[in-house]
PDB file of N, CA and C in Angstrom:
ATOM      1  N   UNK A   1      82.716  58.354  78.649  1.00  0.00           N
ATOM      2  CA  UNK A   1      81.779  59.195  79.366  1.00  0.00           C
ATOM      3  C   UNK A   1      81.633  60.551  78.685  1.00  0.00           C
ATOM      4  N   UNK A   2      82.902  61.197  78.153  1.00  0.00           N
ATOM      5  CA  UNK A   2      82.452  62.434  77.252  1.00  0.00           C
ATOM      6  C   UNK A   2      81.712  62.517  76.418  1.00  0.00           C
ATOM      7  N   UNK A   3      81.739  61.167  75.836  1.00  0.00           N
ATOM      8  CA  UNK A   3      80.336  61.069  74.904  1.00  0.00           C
ATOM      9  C   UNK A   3      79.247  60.978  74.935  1.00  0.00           C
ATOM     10  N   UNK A   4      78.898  60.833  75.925  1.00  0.00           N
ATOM     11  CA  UNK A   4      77.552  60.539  76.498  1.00  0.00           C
ATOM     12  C   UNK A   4      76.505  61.708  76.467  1.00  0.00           C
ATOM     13  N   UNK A   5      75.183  61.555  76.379  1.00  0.00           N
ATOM     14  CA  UNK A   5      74.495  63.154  75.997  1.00  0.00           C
ATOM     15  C   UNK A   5      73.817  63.139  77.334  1.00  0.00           C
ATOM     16  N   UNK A   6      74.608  64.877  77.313  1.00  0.00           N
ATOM     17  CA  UNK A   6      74.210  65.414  78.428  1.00  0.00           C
ATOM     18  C   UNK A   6      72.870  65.124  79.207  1.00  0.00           C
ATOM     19  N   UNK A   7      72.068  64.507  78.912  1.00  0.00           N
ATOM     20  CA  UNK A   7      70.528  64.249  79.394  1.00  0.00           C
ATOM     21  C   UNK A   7      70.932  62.897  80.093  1.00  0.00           C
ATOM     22  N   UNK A   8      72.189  62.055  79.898  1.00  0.00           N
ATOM     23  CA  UNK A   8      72.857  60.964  80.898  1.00  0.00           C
ATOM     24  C   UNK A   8      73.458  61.235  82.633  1.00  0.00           C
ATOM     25  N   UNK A   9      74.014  62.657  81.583  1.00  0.00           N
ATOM     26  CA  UNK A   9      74.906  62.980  83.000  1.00  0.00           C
ATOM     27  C   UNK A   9      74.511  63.838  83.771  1.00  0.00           C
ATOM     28  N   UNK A  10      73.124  64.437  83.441  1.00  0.00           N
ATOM     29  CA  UNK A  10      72.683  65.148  84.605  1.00  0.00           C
ATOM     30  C   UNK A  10      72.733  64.361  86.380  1.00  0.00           C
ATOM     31  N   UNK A  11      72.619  65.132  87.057  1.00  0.00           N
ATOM     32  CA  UNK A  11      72.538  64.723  88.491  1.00  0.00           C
ATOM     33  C   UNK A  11      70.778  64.761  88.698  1.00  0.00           C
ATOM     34  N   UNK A  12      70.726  63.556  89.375  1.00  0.00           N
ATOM     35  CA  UNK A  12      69.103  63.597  89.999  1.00  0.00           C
ATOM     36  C   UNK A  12      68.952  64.112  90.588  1.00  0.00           C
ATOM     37  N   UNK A  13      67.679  65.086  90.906  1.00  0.00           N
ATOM     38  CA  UNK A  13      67.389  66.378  91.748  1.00  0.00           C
ATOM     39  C   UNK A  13      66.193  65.514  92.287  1.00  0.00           C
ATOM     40  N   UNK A  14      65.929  66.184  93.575  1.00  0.00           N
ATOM     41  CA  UNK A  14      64.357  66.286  94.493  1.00  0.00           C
ATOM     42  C   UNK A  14      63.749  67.160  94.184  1.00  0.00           C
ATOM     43  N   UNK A  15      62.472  67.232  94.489  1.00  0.00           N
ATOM     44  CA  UNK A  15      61.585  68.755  94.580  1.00  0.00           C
ATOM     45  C   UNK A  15      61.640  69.016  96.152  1.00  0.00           C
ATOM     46  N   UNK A  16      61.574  70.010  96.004  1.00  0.00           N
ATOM     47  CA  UNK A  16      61.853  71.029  97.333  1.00  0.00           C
ATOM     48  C   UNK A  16      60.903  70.414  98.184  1.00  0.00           C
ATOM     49  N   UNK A  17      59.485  70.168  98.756  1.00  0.00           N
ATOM     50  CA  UNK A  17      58.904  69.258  99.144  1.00  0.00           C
ATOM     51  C   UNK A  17      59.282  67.846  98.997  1.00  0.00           C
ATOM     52  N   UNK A  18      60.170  67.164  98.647  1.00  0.00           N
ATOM     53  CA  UNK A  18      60.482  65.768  99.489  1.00  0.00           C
ATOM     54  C   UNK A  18      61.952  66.291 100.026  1.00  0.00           C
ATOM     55  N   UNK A  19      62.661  67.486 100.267  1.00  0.00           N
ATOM     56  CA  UNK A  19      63.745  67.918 101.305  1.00  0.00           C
ATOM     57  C   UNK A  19      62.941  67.696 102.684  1.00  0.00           C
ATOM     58  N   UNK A  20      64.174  67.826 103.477  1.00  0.00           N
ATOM     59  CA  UNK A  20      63.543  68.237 104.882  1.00  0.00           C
ATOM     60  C   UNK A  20      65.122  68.630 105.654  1.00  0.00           C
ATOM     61  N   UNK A  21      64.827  69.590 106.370  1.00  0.00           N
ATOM     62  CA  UNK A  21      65.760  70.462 106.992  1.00  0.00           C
ATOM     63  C   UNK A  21      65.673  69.922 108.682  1.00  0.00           C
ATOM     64  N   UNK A  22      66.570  69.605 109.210  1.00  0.00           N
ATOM     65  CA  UNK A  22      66.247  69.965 110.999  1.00  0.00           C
ATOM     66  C   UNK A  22      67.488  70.083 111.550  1.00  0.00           C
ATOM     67  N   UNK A  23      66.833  71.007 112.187  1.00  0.00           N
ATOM     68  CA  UNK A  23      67.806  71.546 113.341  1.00  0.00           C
ATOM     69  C   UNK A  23      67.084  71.278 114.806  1.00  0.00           C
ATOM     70  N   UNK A  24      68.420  70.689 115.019  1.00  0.00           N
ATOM     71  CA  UNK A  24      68.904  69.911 116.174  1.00  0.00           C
ATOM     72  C   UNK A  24      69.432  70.683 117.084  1.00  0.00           C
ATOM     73  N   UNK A  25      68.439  71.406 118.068  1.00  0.00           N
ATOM     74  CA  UNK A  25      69.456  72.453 119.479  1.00  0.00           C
ATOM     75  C   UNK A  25      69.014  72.501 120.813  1.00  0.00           C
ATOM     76  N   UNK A  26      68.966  73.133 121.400  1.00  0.00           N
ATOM     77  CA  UNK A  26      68.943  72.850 122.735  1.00  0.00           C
ATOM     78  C   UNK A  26      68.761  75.059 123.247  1.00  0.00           C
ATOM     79  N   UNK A  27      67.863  74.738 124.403  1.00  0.00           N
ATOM     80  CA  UNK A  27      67.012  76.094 125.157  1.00  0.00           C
ATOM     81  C   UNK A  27      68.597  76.587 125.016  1.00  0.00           C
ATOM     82  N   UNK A  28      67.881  77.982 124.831  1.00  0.00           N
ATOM     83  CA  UNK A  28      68.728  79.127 125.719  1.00  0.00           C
ATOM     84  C   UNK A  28      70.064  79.275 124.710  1.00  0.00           C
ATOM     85  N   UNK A  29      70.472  78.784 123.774  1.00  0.00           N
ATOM     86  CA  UNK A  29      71.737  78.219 123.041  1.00  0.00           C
ATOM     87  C   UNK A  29      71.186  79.874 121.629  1.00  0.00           C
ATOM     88  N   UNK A  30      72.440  80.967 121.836  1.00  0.00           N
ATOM     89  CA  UNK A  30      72.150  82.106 120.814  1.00  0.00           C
ATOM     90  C   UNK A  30      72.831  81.154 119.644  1.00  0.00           C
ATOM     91  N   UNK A  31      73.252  80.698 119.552  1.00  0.00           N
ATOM     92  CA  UNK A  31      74.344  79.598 118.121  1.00  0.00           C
ATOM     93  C   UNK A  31      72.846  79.456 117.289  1.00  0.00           C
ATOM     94  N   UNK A  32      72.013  78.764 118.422  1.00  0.00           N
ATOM     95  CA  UNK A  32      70.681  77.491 117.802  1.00  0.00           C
ATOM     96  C   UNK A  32      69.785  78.615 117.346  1.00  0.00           C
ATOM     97  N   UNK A  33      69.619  79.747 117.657  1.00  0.00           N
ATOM     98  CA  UNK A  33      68.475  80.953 117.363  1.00  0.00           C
ATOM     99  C   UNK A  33      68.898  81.589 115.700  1.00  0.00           C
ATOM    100  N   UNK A  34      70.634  81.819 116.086  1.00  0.00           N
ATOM    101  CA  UNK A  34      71.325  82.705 114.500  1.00  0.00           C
ATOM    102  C   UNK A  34      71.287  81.127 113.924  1.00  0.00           C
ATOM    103  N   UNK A  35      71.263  79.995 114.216  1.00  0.00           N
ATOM    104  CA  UNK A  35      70.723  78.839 112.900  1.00  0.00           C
ATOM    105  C   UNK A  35      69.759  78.862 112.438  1.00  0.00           C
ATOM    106  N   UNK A  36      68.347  79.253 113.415  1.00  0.00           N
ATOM    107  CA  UNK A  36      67.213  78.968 113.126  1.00  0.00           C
ATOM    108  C   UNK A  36      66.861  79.888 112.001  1.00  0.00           C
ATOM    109  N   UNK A  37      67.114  81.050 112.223  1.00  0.00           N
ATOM    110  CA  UNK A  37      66.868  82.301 111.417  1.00  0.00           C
ATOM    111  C   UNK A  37      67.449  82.172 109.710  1.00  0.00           C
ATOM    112  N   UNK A  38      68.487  81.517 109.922  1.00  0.00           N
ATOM    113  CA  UNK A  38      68.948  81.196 108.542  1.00  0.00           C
ATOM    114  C   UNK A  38      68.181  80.273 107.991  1.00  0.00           C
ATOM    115  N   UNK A  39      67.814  78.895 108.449  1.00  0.00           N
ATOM    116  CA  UNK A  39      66.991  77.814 108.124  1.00  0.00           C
ATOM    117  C   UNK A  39      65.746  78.462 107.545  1.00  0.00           C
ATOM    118  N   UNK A  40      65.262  79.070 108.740  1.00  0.00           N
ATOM    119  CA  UNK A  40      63.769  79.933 108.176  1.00  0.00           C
ATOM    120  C   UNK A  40      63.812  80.243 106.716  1.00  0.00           C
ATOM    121  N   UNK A  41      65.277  81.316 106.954  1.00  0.00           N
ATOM    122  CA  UNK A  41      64.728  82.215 105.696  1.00  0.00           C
ATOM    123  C   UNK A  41      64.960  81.724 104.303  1.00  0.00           C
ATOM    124  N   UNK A  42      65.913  80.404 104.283  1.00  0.00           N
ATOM    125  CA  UNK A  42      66.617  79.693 102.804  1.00  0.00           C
ATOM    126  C   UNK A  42      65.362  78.857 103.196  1.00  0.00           C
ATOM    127  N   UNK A  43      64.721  78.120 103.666  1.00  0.00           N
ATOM    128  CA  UNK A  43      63.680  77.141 103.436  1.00  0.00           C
ATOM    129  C   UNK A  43      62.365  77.554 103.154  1.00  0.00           C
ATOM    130  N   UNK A  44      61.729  79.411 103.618  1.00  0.00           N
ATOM    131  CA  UNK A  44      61.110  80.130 103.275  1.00  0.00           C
ATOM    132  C   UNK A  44      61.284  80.005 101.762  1.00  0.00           C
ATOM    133  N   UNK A  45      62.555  80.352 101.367  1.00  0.00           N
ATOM    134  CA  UNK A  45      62.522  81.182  99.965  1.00  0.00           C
ATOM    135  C   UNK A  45      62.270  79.876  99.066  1.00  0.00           C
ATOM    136  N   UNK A  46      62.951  78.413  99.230  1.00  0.00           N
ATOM    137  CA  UNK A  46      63.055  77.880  98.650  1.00  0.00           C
ATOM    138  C   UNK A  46      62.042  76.478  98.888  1.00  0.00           C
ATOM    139  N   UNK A  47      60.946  76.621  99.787  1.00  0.00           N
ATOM    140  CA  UNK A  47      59.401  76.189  99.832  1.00  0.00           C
ATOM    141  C   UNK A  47      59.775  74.474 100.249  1.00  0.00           C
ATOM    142  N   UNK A  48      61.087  74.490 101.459  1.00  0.00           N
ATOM    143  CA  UNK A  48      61.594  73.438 101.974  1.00  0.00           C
ATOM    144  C   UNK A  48      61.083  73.628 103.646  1.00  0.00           C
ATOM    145  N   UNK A  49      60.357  71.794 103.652  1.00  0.00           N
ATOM    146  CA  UNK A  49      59.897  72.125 104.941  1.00  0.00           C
ATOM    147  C   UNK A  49      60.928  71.800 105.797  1.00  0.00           C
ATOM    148  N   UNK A  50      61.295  72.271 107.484  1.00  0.00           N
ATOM    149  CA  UNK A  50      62.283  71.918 107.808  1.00  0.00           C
ATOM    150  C   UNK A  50      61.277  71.648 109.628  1.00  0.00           C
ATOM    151  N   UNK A  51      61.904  71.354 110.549  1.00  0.00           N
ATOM    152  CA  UNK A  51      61.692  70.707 111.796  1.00  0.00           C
ATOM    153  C   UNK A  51      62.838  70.947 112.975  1.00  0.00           C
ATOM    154  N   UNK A  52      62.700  71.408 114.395  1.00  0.00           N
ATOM    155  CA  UNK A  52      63.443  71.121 114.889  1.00  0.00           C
ATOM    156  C   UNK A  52      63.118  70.752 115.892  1.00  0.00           C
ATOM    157  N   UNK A  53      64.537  69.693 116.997  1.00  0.00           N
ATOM    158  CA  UNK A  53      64.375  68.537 117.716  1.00  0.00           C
ATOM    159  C   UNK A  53      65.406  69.375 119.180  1.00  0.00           C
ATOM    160  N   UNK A  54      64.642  68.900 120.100  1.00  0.00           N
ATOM    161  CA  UNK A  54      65.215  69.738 120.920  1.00  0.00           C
ATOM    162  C   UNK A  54      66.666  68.558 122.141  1.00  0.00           C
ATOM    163  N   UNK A  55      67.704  68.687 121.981  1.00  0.00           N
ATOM    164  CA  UNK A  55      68.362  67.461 122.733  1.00  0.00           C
ATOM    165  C   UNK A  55      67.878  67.234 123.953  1.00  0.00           C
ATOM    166  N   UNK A  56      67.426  68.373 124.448  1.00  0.00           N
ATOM    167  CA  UNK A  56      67.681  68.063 126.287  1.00  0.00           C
ATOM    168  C   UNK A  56      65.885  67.223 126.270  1.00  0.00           C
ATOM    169  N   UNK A  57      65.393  66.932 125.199  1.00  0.00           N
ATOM    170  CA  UNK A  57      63.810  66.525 125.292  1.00  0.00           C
ATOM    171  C   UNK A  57      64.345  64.707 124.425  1.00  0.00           C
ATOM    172  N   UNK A  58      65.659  64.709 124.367  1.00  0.00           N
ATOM    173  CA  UNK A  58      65.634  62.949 123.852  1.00  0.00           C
ATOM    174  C   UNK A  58      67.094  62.891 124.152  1.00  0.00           C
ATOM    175  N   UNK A  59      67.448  61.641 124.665  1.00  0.00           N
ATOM    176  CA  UNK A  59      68.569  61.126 125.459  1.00  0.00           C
ATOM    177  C   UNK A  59      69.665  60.977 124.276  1.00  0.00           C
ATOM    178  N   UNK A  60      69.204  60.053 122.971  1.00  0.00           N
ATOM    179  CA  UNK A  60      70.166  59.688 122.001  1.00  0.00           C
ATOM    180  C   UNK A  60      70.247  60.914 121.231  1.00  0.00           C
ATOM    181  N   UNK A  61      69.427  61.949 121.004  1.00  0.00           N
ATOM    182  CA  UNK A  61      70.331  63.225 120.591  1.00  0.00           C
ATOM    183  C   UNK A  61      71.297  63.930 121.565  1.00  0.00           C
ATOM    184  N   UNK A  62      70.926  63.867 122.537  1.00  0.00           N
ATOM    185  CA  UNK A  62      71.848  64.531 123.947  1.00  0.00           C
ATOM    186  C   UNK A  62      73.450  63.794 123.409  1.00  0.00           C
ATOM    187  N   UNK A  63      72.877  62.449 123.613  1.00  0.00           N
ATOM    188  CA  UNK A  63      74.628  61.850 123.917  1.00  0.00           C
ATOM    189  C   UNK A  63      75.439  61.941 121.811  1.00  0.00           C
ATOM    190  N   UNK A  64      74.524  62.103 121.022  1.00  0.00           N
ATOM    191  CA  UNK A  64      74.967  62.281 119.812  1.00  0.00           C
ATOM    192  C   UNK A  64      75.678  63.127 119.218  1.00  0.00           C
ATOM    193  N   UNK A  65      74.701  64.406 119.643  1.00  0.00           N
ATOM    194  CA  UNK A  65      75.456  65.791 119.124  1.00  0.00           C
ATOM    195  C   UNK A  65      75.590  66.520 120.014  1.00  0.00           C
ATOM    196  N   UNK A  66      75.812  66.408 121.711  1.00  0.00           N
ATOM    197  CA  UNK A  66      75.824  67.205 122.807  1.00  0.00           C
ATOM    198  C   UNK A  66      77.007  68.216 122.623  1.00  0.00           C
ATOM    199  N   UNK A  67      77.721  68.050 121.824  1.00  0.00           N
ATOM    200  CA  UNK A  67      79.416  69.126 121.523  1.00  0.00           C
ATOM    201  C   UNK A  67      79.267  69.614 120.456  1.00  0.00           C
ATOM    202  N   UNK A  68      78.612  69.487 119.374  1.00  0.00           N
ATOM    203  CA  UNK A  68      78.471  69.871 118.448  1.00  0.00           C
ATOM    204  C   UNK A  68      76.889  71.065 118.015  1.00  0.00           C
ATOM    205  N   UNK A  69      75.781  71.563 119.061  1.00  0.00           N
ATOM    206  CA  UNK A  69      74.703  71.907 119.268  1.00  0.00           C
ATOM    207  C   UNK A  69      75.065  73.304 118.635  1.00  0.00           C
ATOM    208  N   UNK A  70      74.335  73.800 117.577  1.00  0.00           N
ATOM    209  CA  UNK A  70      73.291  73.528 117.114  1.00  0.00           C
ATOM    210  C   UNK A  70      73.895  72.249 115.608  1.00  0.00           C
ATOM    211  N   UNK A  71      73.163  71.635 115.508  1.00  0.00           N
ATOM    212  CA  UNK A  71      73.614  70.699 114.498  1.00  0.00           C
ATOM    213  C   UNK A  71      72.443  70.449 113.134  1.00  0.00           C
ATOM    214  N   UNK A  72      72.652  70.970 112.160  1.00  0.00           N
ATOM    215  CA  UNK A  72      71.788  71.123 110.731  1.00  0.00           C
ATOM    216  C   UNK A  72      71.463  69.635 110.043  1.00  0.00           C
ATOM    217  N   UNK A  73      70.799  68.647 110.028  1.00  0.00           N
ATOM    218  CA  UNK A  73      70.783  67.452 109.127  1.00  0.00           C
ATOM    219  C   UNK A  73      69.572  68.363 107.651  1.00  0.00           C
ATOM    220  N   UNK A  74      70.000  67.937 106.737  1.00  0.00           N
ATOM    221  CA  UNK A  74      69.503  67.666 105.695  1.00  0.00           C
ATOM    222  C   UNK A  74      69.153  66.013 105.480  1.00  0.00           C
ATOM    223  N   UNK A  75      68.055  65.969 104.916  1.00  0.00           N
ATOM    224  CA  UNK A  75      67.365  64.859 104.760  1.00  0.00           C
ATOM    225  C   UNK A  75      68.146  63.458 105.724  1.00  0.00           C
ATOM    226  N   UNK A  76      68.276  63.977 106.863  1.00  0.00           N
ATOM    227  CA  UNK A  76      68.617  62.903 107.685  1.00  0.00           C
ATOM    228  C   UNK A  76      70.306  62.545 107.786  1.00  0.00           C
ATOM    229  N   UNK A  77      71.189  63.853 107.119  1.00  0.00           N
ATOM    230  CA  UNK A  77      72.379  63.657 106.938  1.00  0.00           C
ATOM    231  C   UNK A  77      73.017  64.755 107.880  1.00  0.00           C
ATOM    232  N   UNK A  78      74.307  64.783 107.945  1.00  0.00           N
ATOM    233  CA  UNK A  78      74.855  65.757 109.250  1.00  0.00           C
ATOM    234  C   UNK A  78      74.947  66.990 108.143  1.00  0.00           C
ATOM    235  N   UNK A  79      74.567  67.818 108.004  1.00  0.00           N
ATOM    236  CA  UNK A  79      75.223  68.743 107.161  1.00  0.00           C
ATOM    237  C   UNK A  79      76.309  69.902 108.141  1.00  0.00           C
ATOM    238  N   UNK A  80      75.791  70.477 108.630  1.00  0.00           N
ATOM    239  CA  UNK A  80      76.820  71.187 109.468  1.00  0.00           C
ATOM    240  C   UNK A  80      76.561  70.906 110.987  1.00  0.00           C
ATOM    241  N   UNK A  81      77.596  71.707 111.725  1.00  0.00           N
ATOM    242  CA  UNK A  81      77.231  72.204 113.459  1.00  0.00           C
ATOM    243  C   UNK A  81      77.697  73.311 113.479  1.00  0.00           C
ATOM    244  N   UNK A  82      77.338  74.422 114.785  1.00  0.00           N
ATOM    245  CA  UNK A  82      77.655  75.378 115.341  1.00  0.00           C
ATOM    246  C   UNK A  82      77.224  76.617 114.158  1.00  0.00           C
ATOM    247  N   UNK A  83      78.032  76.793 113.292  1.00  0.00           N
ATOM    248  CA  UNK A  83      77.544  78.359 112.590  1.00  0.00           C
ATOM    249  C   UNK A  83      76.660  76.784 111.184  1.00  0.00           C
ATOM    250  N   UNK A  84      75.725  78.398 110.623  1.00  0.00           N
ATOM    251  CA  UNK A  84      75.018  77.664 109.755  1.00  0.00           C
ATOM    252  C   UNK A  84      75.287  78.998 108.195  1.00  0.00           C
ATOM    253  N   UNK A  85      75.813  78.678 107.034  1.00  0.00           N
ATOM    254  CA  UNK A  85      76.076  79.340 106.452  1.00  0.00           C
ATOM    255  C   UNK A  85      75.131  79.360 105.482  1.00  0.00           C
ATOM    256  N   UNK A  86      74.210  80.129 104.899  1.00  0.00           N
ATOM    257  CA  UNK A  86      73.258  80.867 103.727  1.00  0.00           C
ATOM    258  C   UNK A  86      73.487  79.559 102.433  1.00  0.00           C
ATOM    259  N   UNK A  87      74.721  80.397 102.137  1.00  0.00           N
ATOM    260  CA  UNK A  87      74.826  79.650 100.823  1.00  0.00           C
ATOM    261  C   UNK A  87      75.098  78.750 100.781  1.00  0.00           C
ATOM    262  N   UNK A  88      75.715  78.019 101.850  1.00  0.00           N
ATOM    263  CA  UNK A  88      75.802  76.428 101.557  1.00  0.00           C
ATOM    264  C   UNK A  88      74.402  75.388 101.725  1.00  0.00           C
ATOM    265  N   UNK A  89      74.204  76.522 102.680  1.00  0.00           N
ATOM    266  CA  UNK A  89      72.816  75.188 102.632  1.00  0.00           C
ATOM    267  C   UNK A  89      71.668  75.611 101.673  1.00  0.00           C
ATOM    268  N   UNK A  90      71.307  76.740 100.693  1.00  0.00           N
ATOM    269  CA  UNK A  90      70.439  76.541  99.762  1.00  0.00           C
ATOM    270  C   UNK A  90      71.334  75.881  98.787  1.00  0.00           C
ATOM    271  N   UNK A  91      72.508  76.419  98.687  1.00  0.00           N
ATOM    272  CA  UNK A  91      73.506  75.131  97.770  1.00  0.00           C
ATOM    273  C   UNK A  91      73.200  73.654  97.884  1.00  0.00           C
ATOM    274  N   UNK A  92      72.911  72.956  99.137  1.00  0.00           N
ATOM    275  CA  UNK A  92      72.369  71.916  99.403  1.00  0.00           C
ATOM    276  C   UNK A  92      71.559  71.382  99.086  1.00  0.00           C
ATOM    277  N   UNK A  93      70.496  72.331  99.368  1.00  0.00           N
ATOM    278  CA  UNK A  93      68.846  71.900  99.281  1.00  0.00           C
ATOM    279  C   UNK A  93      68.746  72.232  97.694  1.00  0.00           C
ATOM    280  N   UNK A  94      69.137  72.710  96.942  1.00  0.00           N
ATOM    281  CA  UNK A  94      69.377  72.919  95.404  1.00  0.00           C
ATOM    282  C   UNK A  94      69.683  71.968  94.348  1.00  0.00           C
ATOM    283  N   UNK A  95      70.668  71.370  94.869  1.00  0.00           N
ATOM    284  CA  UNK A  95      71.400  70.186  94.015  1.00  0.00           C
ATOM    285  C   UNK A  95      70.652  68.995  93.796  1.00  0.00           C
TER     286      UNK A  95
END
């Protein structure tokens, strides 16, 4: 594998348009507002569309992530819950 030229071992990237961000929260929740604000502003900068789903408006998010609210998926994956950190998630949406 060391031998291999570097144009092998790159990692496959997306373009920022086929990402998608959602956050997953629920009314009244200050956790789900200081997420949203972060989402905004790394998906602002970095021209990623993102979506959010509200639990108390669908039963199988309620019983899914009801302990874990606010909850971050990247392209349909769990990425975090509760605090949402800057750099990890343009770290995310980057790679």
């Amino acid at each position: 594998m060391a031998d291999m030229s570097p144009i092998f071992r790159r990692r496959a990237t997306r373009a920022p348009q086929e990402r998608l961000v959602t956050l997953i929260r629920k009314p009244g929740c200050h956790l789900c507002d200081d997420a949203q604000s972060v989402i905004e502003k790394v998906c602002a900068d970095l021209g990623v569309p993102w979506e959010q789903k509200d639990i108390s408006q669908d039963p199988q998010l309620h019983d899914q992530y009801w302990e874990q609210i606010p909850v971050v998926l990247v392209d349909g994956a769990q990425h975090t819950f509760w605090r949402v950190d800057e750099q990890r998630l343009r770290k995310a949406l980057t790679e």
